[in-house]
C-alpha atoms as a PDB file:
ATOM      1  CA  UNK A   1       0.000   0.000   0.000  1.00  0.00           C
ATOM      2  CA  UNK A   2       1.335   3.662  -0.813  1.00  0.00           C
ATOM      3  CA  UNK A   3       2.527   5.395   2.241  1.00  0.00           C
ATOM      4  CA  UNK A   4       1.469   9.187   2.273  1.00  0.00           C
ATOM      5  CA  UNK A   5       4.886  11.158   3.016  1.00  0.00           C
ATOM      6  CA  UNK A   6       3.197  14.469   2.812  1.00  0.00           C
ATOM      7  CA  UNK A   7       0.501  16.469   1.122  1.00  0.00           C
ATOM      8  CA  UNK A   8       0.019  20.427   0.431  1.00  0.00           C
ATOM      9  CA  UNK A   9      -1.913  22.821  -1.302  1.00  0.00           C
ATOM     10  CA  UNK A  10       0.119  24.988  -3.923  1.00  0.00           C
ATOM     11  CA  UNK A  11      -0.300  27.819  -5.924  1.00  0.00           C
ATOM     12  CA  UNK A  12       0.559  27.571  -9.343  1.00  0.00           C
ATOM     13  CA  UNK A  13       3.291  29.658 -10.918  1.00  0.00           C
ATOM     14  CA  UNK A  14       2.854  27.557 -13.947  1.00  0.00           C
ATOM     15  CA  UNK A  15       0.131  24.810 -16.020  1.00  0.00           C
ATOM     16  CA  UNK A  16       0.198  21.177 -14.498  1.00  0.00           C
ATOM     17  CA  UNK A  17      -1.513  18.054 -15.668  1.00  0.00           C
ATOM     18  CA  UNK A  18      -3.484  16.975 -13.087  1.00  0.00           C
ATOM     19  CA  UNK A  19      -2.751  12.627 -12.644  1.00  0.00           C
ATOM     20  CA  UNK A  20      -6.465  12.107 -11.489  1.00  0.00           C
ATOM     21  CA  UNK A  21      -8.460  13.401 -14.923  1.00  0.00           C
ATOM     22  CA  UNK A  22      -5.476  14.029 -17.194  1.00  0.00           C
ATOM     23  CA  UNK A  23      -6.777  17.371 -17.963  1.00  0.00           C
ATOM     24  CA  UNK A  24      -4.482  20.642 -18.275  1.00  0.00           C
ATOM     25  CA  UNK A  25      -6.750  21.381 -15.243  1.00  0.00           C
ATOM     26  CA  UNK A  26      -4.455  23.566 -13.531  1.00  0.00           C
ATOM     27  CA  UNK A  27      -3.448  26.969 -14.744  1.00  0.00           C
ATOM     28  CA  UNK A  28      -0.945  29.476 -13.265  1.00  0.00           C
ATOM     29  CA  UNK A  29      -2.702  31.073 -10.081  1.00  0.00           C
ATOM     30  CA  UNK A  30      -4.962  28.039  -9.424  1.00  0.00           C
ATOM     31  CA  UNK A  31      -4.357  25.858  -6.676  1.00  0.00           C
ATOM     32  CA  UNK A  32      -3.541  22.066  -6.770  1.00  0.00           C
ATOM     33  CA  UNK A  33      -3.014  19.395  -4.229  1.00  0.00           C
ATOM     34  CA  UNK A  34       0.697  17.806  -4.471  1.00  0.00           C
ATOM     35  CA  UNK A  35       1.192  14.511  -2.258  1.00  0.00           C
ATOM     36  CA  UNK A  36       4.440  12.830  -2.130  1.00  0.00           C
ATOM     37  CA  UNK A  37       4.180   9.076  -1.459  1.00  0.00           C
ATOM     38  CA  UNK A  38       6.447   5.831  -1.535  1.00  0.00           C
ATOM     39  CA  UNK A  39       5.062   2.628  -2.624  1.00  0.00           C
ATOM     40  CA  UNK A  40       6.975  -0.199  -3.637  1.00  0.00           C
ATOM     41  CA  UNK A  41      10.707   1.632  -2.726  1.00  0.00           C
ATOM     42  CA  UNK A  42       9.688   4.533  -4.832  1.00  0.00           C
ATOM     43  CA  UNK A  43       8.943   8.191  -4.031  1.00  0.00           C
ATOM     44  CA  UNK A  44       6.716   9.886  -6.589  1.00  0.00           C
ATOM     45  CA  UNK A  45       4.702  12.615  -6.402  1.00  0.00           C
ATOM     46  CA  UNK A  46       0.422  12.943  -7.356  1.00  0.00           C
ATOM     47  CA  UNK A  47      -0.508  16.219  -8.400  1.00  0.00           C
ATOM     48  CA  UNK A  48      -4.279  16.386  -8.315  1.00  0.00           C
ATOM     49  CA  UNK A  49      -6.725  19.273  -9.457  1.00  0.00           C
ATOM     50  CA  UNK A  50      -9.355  20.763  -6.903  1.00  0.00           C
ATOM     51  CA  UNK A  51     -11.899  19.046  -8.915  1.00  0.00           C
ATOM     52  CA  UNK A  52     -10.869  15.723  -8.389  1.00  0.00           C
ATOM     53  CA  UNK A  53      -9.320  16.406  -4.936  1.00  0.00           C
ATOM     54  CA  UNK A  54     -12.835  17.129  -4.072  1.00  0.00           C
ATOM     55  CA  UNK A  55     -14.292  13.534  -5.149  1.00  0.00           C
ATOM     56  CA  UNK A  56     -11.324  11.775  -3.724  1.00  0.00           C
ATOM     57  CA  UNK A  57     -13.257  10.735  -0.769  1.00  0.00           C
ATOM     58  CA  UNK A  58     -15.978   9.417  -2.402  1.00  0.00           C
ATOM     59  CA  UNK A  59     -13.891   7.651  -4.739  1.00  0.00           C
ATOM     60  CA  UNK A  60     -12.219   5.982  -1.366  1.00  0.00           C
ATOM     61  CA  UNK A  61     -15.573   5.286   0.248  1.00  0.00           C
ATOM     62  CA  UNK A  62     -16.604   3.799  -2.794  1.00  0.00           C
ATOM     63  CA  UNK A  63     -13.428   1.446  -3.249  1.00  0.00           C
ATOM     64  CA  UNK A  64     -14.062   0.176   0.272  1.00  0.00           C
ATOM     65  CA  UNK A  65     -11.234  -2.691   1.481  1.00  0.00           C
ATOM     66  CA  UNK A  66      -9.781  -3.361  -1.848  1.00  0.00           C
ATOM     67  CA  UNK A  67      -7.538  -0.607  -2.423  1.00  0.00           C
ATOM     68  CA  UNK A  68      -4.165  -1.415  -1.131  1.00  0.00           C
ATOM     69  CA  UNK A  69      -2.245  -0.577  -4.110  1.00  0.00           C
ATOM     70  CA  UNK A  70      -3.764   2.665  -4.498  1.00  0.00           C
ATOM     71  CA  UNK A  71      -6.413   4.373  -6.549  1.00  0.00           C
ATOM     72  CA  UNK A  72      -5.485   4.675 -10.059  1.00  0.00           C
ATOM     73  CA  UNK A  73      -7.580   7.337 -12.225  1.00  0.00           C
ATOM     74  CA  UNK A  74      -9.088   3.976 -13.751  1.00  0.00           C
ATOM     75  CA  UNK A  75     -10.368   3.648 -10.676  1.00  0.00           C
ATOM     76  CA  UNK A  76     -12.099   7.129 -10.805  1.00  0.00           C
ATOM     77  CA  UNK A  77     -13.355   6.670 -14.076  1.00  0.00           C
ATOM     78  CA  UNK A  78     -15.035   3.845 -13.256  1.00  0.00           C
ATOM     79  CA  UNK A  79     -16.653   5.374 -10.146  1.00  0.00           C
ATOM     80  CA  UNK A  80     -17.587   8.026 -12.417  1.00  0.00           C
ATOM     81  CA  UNK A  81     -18.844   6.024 -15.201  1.00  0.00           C
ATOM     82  CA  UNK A  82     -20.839   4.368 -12.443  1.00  0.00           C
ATOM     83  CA  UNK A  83     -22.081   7.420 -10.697  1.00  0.00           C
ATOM     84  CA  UNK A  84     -23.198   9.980 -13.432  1.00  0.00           C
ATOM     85  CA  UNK A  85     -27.031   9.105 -12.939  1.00  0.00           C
ATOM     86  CA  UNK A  86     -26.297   9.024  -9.051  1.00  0.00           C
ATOM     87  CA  UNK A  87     -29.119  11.783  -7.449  1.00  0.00           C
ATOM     88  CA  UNK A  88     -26.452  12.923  -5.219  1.00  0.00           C
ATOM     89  CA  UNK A  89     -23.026  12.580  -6.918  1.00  0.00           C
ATOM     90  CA  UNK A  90     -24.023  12.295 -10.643  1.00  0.00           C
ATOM     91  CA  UNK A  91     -22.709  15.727 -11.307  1.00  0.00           C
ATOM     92  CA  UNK A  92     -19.148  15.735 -10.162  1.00  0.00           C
ATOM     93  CA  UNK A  93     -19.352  12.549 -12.086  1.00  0.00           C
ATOM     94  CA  UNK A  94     -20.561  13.991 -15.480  1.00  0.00           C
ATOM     95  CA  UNK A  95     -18.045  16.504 -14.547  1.00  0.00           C
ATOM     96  CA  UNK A  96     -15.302  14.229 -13.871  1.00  0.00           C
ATOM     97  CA  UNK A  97     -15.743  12.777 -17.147  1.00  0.00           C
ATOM     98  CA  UNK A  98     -15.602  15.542 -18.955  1.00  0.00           C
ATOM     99  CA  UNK A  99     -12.389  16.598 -17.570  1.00  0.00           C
ATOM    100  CA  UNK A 100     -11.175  12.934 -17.969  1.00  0.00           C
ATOM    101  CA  UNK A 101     -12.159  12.774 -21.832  1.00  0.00           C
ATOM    102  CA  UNK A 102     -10.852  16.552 -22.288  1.00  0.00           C
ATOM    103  CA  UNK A 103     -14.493  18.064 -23.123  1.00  0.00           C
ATOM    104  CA  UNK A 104     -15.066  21.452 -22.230  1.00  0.00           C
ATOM    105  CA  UNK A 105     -17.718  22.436 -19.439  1.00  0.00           C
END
């Protein structure tokens, strides 16, 4: 399982790809989650866009017991693909898919 080695909020000074959706989500002056973790003898950092930050939870909840390698963003496209008609979370799903598949919104 990854180990979390730290996690902050960041400014942008430049464009970042966020590793959840894929998109060019983050522009200079937004800001962006960055967490560093090791898994497997290797540090590497996750840079994630507020958007998907904001669904990680959900995605976790959702994944229940069998995530101990880690959530992939296959993993949140599938949530998403099996949320968008959800009457609570169907809408950051539609969203997240649109990020994922680089349509605008």
């Amino acid at each position: 399982m990854p180990v979390l080695l730290r996690e902050k909020t960041i400014v942008a000074r430049k464009a970042h790809h966020c590793d959840t959706c894929e998109a060019t989500a983050i522009s200079a002056g937004e800001s962006y989650s960055r967490q560093t973790y090791v898994y497997d003898g290797r540090v590497y950092d996750w840079i994630q866009c507020d958007s998907c930050r904001a669904i990680a939870a959900l995605v976790f909840t959702w994944m229940e017991d069998w995530y101990d390698e880690g959530i992939s963003r296959d993993d949140y496209m599938e949530w998403a693909r099996e949320h968008r008609d959800h009457p609570l979370h169907g809408e950051a799903a539609r969203a997240y898919l649109a990020r994922a598949s680089g349509e605008s919104q």
